[in-house]
Protein backbone atom coordinates (compact mmCIF):
# COMPACT_ATOMS: atom_id res chain seq x y z
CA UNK A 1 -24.87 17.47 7.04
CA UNK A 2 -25.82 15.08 10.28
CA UNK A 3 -24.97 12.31 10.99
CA UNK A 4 -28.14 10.74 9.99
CA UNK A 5 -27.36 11.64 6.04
CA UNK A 6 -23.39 10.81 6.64
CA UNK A 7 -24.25 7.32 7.25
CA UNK A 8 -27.45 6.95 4.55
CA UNK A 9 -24.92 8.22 2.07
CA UNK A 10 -21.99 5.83 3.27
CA UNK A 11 -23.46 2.58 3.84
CA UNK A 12 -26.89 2.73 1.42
CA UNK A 13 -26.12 4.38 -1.55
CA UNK A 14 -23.61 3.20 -4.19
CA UNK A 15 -21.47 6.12 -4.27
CA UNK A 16 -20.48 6.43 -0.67
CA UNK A 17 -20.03 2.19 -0.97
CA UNK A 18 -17.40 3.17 -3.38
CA UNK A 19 -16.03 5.36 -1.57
CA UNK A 20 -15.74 3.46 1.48
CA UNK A 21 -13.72 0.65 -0.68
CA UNK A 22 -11.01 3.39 -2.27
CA UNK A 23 -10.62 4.81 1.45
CA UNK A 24 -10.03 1.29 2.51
CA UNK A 25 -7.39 0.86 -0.24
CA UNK A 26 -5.65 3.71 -0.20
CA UNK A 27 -4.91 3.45 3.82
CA UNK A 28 -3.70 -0.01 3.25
CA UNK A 29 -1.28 0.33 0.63
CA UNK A 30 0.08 3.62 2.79
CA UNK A 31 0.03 1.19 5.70
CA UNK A 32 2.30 -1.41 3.45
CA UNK A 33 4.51 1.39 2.13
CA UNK A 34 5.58 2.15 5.64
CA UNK A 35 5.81 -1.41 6.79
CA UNK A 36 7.97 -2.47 3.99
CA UNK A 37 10.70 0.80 4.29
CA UNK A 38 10.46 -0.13 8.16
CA UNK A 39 11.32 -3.61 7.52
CA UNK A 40 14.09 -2.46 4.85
CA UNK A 41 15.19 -0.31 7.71
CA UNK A 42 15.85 -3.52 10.10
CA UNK A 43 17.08 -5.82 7.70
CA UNK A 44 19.36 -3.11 5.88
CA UNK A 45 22.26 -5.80 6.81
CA UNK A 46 20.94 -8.68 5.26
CA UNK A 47 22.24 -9.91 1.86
CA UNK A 48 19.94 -10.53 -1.07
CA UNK A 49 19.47 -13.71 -2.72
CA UNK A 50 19.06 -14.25 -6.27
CA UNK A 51 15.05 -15.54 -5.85
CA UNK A 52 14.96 -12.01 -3.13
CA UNK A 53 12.38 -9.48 -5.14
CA UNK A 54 11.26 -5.84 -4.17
CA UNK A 55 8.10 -3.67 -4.72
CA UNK A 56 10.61 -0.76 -4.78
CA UNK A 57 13.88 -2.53 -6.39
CA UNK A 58 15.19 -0.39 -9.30
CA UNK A 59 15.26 -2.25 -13.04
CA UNK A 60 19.00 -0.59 -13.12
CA UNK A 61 20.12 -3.23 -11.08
CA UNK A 62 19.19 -5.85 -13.14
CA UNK A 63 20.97 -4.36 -16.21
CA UNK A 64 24.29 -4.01 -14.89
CA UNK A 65 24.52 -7.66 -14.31
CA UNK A 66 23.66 -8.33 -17.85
């Protein structure tokens, strides 16, 4: 495969459009994933509020102080 059919099938057929858009998504959530345990990292001092939420906060918590 050149590079010729590489970029018909990436950028002029459907298929490699959709592909494209799911390699785009799945390097930006990765990207967020690390962001957000490097910021967790930094801030691992910092006391939650109650209006504080998490992408990775367990539901356990929230149970106990029921």
């Amino acid at each position: 495969m050149d590079f010729g059919q590489l970029y018909h099938f990436l950028f002029e057929t459907f298929e490699g459009i959709g592909c494209l858009i799911a390699i785009g998504l799945v390097i930006s959530i990765i990207a967020c994933i690390i962001m957000e345990r490097r910021t967790r990292k930094r801030f691992v001092s910092r006391e939650a509020d109650e209006d504080d939420w998490s992408f990775f906060d367990d539901d356990d918590d929230e149970e106990k102080g029921k």
